[in-house]
N, C-alpha and C. Protein backbone atom coordinates (compact mmCIF):
# COMPACT_ATOMS: atom_id res chain seq x y z
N UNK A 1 15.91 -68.03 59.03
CA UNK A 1 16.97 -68.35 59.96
C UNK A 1 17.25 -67.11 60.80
N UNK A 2 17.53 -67.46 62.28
CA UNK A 2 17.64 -66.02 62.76
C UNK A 2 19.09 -66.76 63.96
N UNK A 3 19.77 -65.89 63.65
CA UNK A 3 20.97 -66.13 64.75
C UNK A 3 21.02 -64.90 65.25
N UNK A 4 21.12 -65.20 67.31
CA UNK A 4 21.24 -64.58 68.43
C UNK A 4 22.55 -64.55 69.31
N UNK A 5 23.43 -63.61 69.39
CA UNK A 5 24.50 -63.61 69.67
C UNK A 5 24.12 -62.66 71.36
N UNK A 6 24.83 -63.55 72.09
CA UNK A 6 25.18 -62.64 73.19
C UNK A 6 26.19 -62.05 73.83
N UNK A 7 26.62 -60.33 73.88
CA UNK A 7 27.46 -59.98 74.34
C UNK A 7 28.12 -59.48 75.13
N UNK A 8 28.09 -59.95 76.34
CA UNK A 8 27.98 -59.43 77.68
C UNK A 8 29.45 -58.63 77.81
N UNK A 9 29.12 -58.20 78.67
CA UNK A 9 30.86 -57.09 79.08
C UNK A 9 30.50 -55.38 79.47
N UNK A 10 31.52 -54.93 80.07
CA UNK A 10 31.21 -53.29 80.43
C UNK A 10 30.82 -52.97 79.15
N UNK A 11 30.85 -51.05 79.65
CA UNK A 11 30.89 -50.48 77.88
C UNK A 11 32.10 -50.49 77.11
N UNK A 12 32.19 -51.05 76.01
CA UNK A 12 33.30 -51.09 75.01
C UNK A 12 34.05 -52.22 75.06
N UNK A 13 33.97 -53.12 76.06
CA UNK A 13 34.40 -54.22 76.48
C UNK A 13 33.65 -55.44 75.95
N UNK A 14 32.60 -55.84 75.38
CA UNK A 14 31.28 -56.74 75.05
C UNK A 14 31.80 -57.63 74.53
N UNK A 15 31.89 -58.73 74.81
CA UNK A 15 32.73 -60.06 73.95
C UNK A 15 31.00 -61.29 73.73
N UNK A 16 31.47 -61.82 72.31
CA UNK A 16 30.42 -62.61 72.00
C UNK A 16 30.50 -63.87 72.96
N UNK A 17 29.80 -64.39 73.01
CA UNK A 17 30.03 -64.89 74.26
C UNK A 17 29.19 -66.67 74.02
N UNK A 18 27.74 -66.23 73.91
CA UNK A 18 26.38 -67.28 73.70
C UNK A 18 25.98 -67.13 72.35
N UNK A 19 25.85 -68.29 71.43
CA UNK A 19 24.87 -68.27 70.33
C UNK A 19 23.99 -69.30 70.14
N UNK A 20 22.90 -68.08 69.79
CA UNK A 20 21.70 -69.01 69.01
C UNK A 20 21.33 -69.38 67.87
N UNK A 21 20.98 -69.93 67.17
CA UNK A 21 20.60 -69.99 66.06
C UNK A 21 19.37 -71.03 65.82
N UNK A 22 17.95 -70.53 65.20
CA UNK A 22 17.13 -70.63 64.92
C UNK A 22 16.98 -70.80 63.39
N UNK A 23 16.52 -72.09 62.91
CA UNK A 23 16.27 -72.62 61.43
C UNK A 23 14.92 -73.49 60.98
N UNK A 24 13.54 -72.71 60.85
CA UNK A 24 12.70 -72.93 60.48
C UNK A 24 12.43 -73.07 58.51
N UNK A 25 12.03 -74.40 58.84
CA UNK A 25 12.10 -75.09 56.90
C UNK A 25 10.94 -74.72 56.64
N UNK A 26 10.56 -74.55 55.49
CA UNK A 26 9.26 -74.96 54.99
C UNK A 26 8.99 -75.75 54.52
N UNK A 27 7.49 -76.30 53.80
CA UNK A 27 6.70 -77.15 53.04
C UNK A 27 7.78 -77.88 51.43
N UNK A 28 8.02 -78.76 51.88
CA UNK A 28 9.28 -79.55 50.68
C UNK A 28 10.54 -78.90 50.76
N UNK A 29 10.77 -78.10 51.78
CA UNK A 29 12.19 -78.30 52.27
C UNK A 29 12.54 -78.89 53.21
N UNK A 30 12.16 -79.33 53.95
CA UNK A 30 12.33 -79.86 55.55
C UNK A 30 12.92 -81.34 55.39
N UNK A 31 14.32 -81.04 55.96
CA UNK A 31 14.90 -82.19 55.90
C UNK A 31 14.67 -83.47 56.34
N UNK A 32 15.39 -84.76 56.11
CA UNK A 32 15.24 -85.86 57.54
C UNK A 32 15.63 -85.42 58.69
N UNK A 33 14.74 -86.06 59.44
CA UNK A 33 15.12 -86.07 61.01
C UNK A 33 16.94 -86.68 60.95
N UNK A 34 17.13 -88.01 60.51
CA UNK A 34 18.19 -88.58 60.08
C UNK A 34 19.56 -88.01 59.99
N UNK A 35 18.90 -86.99 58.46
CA UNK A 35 20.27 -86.72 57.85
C UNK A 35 20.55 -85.24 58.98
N UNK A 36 19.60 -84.71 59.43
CA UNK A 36 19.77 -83.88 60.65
C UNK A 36 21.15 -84.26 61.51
N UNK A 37 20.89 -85.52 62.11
CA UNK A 37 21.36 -85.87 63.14
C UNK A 37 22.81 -86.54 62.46
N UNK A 38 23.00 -86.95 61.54
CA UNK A 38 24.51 -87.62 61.29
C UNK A 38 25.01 -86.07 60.94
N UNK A 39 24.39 -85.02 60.62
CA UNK A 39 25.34 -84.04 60.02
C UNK A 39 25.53 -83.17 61.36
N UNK A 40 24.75 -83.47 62.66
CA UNK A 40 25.26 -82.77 63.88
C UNK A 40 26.39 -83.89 64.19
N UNK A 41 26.29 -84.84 64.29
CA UNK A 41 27.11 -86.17 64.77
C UNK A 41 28.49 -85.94 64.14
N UNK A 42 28.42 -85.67 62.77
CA UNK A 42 29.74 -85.65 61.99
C UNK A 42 30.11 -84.00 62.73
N UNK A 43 29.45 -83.12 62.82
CA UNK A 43 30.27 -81.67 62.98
C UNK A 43 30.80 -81.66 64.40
N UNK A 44 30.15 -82.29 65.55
CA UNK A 44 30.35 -82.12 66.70
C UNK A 44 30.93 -83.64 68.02
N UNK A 45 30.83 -84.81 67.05
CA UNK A 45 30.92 -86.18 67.52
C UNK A 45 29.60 -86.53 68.26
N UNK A 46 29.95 -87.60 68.58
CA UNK A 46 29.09 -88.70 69.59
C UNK A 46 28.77 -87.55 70.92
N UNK A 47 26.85 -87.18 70.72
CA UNK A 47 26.91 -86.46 72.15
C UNK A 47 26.61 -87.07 73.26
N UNK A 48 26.84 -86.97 74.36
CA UNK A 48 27.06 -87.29 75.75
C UNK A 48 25.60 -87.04 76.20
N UNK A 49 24.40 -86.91 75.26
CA UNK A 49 22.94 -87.12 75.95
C UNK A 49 22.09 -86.62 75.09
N UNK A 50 21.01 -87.83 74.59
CA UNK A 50 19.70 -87.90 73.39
C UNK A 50 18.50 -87.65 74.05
N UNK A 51 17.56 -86.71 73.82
CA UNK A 51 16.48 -86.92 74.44
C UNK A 51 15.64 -86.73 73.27
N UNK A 52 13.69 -87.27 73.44
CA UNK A 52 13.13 -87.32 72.23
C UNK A 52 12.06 -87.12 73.23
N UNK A 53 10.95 -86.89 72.63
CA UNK A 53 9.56 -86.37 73.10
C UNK A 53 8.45 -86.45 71.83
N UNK A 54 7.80 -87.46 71.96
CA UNK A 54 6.84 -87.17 70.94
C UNK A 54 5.19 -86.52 70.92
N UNK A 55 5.03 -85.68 72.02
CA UNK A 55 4.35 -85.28 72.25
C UNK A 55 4.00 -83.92 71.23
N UNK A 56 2.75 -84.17 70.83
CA UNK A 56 2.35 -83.07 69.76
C UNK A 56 2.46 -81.52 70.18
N UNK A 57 2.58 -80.66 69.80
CA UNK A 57 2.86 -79.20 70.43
C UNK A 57 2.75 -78.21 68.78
N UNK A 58 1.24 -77.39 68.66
CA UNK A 58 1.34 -76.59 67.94
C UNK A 58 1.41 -77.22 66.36
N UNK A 59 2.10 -76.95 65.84
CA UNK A 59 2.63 -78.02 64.50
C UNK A 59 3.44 -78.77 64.11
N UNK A 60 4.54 -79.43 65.83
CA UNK A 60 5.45 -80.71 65.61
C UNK A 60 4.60 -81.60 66.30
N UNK A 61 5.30 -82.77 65.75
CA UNK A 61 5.11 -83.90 66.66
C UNK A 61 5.93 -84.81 67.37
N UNK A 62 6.29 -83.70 68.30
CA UNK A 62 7.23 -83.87 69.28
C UNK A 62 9.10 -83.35 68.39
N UNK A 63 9.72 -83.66 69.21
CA UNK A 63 11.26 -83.09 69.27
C UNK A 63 12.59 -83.85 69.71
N UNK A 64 13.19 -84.04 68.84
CA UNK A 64 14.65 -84.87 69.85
C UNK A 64 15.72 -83.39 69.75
N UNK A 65 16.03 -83.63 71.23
CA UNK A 65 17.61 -82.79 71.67
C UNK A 65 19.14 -83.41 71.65
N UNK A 66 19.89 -82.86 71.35
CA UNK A 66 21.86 -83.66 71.61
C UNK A 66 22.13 -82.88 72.06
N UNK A 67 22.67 -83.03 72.87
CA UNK A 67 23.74 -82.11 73.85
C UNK A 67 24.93 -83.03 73.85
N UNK A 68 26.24 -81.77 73.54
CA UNK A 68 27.95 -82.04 74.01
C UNK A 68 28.11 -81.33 74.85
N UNK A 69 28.65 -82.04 75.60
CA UNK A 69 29.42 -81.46 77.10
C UNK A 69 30.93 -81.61 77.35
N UNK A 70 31.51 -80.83 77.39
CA UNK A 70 32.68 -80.14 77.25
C UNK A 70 33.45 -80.24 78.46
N UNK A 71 34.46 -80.48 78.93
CA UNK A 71 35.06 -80.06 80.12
C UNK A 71 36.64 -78.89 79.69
N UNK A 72 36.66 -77.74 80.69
CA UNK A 72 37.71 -76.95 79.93
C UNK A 72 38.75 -77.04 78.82
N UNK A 73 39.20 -78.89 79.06
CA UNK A 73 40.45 -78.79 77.98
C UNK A 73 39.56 -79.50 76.83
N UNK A 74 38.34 -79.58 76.68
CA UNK A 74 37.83 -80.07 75.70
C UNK A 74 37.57 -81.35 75.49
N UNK A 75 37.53 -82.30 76.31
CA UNK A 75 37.11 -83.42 76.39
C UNK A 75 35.65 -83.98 76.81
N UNK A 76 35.19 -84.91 76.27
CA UNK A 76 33.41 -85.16 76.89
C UNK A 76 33.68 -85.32 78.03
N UNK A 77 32.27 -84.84 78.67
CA UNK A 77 31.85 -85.48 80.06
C UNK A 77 31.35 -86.62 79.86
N UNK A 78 30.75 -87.49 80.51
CA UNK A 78 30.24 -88.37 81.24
C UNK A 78 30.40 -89.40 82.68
N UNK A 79 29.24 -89.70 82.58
CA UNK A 79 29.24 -90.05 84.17
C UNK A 79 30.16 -91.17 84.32
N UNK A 80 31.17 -90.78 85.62
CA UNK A 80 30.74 -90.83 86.59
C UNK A 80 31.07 -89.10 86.92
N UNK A 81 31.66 -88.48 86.18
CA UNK A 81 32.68 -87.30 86.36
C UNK A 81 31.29 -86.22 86.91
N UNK A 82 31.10 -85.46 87.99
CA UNK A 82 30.48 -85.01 88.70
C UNK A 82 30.22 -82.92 87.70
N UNK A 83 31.43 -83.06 87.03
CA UNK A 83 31.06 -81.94 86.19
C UNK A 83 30.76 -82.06 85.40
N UNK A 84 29.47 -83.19 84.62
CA UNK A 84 28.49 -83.49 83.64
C UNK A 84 27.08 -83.04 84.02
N UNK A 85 26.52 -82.92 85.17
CA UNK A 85 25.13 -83.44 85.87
C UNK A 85 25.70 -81.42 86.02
N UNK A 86 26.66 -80.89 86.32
CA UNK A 86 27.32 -79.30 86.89
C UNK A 86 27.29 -78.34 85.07
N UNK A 87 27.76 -79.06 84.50
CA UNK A 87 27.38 -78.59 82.85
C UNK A 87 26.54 -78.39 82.28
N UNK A 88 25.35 -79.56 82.42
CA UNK A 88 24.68 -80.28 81.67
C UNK A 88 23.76 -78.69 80.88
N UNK A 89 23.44 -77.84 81.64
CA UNK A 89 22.40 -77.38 80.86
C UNK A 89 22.77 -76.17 79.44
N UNK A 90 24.12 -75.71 80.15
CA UNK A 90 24.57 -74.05 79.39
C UNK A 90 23.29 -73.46 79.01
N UNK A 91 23.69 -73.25 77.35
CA UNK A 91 22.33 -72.13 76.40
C UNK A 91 21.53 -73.61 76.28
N UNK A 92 20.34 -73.09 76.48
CA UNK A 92 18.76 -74.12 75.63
C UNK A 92 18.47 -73.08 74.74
N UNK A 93 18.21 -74.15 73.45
CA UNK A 93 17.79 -74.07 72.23
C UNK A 93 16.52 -73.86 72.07
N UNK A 94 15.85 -72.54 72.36
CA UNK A 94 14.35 -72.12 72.81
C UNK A 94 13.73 -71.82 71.59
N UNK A 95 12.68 -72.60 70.99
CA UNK A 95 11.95 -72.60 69.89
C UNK A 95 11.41 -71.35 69.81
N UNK A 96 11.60 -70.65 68.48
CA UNK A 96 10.89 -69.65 67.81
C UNK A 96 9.47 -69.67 67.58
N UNK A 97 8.47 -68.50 67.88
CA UNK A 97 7.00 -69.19 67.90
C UNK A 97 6.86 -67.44 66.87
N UNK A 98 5.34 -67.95 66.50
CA UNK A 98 4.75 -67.18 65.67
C UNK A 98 4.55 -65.42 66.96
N UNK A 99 5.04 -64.44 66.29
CA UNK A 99 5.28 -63.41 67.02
C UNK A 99 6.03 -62.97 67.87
N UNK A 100 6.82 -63.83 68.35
CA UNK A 100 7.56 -63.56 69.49
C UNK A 100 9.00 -64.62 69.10
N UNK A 101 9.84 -64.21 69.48
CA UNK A 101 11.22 -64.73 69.91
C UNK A 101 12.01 -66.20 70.41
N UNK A 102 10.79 -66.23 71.05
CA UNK A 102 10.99 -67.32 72.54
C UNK A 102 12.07 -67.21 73.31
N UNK A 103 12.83 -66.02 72.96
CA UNK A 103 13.44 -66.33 74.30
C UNK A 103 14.93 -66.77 74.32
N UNK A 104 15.74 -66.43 75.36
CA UNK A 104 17.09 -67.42 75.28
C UNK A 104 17.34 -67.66 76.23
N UNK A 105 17.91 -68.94 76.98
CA UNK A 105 18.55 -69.07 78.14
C UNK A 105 19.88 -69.33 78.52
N UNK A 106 20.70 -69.04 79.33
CA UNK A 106 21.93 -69.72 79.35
C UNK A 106 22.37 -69.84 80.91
N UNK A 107 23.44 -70.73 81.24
CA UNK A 107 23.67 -70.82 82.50
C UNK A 107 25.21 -71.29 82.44
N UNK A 108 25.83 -70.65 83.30
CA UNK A 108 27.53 -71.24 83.23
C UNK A 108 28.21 -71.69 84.46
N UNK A 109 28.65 -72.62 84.29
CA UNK A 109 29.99 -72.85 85.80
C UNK A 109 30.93 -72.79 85.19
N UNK A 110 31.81 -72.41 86.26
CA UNK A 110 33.36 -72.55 86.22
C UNK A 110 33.85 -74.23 86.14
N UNK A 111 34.43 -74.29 85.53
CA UNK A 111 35.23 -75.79 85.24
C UNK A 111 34.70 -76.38 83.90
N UNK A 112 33.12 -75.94 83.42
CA UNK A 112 32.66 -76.40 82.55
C UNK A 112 33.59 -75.85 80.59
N UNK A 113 33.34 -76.44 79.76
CA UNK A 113 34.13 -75.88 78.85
C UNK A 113 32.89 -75.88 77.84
N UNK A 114 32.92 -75.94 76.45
CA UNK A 114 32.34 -76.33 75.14
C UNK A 114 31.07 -76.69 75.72
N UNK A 115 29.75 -76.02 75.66
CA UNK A 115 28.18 -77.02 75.97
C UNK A 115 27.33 -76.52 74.52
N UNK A 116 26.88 -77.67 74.03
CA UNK A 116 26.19 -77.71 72.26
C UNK A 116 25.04 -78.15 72.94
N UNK A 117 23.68 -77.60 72.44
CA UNK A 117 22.53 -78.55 72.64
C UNK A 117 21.57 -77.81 70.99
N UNK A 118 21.35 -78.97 70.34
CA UNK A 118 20.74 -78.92 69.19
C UNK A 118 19.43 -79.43 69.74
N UNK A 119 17.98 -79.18 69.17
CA UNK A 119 16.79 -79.42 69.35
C UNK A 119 16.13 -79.45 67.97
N UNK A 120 15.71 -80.80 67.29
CA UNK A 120 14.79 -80.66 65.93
C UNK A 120 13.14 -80.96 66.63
N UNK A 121 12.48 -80.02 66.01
CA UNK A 121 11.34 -79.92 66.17
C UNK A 121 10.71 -80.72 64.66
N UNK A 122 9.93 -81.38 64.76
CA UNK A 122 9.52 -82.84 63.96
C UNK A 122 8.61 -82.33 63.77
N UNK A 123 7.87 -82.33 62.34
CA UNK A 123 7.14 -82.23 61.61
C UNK A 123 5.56 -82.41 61.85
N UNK A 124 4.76 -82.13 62.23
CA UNK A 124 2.93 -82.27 62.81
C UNK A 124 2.86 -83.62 61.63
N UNK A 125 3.24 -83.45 60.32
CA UNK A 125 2.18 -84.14 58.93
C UNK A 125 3.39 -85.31 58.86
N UNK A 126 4.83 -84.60 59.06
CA UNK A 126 5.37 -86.49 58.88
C UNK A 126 6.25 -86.04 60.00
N UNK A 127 6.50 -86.98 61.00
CA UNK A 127 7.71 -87.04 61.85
C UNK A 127 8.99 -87.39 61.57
N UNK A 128 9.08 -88.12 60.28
CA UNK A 128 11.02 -88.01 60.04
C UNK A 128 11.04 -86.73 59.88
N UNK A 129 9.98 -85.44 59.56
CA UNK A 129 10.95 -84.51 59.12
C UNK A 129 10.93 -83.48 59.97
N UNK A 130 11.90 -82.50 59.64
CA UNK A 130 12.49 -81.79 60.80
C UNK A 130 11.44 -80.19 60.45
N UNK A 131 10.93 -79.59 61.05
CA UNK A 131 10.41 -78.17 60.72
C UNK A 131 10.79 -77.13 61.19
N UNK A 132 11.77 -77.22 62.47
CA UNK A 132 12.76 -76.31 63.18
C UNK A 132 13.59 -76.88 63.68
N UNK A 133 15.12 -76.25 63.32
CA UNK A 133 16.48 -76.55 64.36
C UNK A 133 16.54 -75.57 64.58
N UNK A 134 17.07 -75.95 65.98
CA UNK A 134 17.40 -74.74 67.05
C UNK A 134 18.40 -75.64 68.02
N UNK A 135 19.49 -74.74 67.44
CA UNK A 135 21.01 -74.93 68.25
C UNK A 135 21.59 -74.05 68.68
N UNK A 136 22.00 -73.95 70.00
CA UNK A 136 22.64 -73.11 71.33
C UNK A 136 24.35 -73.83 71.47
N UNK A 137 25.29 -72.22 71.59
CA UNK A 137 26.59 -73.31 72.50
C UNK A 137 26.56 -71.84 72.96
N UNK A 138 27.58 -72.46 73.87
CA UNK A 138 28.57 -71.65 74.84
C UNK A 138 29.58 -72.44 75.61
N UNK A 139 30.65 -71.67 75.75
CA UNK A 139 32.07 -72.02 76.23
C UNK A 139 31.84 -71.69 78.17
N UNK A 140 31.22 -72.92 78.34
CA UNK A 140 30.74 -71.81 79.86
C UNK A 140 31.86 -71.74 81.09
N UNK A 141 32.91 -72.21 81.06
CA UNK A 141 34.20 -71.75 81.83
C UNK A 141 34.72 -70.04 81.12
N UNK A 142 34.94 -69.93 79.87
CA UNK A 142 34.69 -68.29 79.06
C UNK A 142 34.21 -67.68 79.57
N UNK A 143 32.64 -67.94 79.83
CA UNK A 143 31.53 -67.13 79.80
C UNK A 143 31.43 -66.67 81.63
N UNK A 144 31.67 -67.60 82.18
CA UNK A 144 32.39 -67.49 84.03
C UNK A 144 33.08 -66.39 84.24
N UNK A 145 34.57 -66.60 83.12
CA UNK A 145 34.88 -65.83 83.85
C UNK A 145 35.17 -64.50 83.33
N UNK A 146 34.49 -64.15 82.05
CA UNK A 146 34.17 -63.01 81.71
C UNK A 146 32.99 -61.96 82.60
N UNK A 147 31.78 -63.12 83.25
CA UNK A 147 31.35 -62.53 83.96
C UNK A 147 31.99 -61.91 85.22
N UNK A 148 32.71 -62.63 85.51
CA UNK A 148 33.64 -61.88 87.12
C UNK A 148 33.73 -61.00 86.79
N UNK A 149 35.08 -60.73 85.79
CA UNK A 149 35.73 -59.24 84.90
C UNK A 149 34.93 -58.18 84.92
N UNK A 150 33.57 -58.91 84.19
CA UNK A 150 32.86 -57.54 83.67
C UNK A 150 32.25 -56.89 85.17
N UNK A 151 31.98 -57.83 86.06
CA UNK A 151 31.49 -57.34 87.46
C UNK A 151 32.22 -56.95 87.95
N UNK A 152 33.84 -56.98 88.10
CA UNK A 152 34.73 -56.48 89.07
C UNK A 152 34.73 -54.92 88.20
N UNK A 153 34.97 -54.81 86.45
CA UNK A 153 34.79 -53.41 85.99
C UNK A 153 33.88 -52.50 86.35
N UNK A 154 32.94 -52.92 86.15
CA UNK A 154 31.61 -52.27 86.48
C UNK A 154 31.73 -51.89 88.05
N UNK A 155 32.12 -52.15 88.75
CA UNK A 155 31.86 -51.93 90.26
C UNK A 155 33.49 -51.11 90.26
N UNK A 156 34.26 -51.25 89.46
CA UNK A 156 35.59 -50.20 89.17
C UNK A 156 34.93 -48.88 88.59
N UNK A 157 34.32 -49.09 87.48
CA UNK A 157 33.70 -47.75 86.99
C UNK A 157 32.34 -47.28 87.56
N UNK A 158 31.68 -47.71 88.52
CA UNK A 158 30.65 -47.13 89.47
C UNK A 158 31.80 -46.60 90.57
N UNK A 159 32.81 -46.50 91.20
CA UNK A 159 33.60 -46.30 92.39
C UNK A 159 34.17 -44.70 91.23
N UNK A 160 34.61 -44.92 90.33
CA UNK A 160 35.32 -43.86 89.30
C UNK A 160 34.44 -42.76 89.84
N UNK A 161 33.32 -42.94 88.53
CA UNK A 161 31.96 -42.12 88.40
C UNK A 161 31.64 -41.52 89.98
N UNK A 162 31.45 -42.15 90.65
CA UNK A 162 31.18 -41.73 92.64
C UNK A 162 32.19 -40.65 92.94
N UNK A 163 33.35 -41.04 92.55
CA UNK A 163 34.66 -40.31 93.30
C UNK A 163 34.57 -39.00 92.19
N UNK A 164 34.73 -39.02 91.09
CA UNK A 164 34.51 -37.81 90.24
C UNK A 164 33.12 -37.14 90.68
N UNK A 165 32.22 -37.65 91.03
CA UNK A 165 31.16 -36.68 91.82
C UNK A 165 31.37 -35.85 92.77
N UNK A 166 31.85 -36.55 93.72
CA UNK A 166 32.19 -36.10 94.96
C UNK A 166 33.31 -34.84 94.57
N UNK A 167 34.45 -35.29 93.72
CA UNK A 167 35.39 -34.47 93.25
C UNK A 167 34.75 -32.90 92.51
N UNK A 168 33.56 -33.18 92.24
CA UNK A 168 33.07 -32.22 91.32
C UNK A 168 32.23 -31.32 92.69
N UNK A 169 31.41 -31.66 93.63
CA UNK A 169 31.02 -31.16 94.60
C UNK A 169 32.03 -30.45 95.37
């Protein structure tokens, strides 16, 4: 299991912000696909969009995603509400590969609140079972407008640093 925390902010300022978390089973541990999904269902409710892919890749055979979508005061999106399709993506749940990381992504708007996207990667030898979860959230109205902050600081403490130069010349 490997969990990825992101902490963006000036220096000394860094607030957690994005997490990842990566959960690769092994051989007679690997759960149901099933009991996967009622125990995201029970922790997080009914999500607001299922996707599945059964296309073979490496050693699954294929993958279903849930995503919750959040609006600031915490309520689901869905359509017709125009800040679902503006949410939809936050952190993706980027599969762990042999040597490398894979990676993290995230993306935020303002207005958006709470975005969950879980991804089970399904088993090559049986497809009920699960051989990697990989689940991403972020609070992406938080994560907005921590970015402003940390950009308006940073461009406060580059103006500091400048003027104490000059002061020192």
């Amino acid at each position: 299991e490997v969990v990825t925390v992101a902490t963006p902010g000036a220096p000394e300022a860094e607030t957690a912000m994005v997490v990842w978390r990566s959960q690769n089973f092994r051989e007679g541990g690997m759960p149901a696909l099933q009991s996967v999904v009622d125990a995201l269902v029970a922790k997080y409710g009914e999500p607001q969009g299922v996707e599945e892919a059964g296309k073979r890749w490496s050693n699954t055979a294929g993958w279903r995603e849930l995503r919750w979508v959040r609006d600031r005061r915490g309520a689901p999106l869905a359509e017709p509400n125009p800040l679902l399709r503006q949410c939809w993506t936050g952190a993706a749940p980027v599969r762990r590969t042999k040597g490398g990381d894979g990676g993290t992504q995230v993306s935020w708007s303002d207005g958006c609140g709470l975005t969950i996207r879980a991804k089970a990667f399904l088993s090559g030898q049986n497809p009920g079972l699960v051989v990697d979860l990989n689940v991403a959230m972020v609070q992406q109205g938080d994560l907005y407008a921590h970015a402003e902050a940390t950009q308006a600081e940073l461009q406060r403490l580059g103006q500091t640093r400048r003027d104490a130069e000059v002061e020192r010349a």
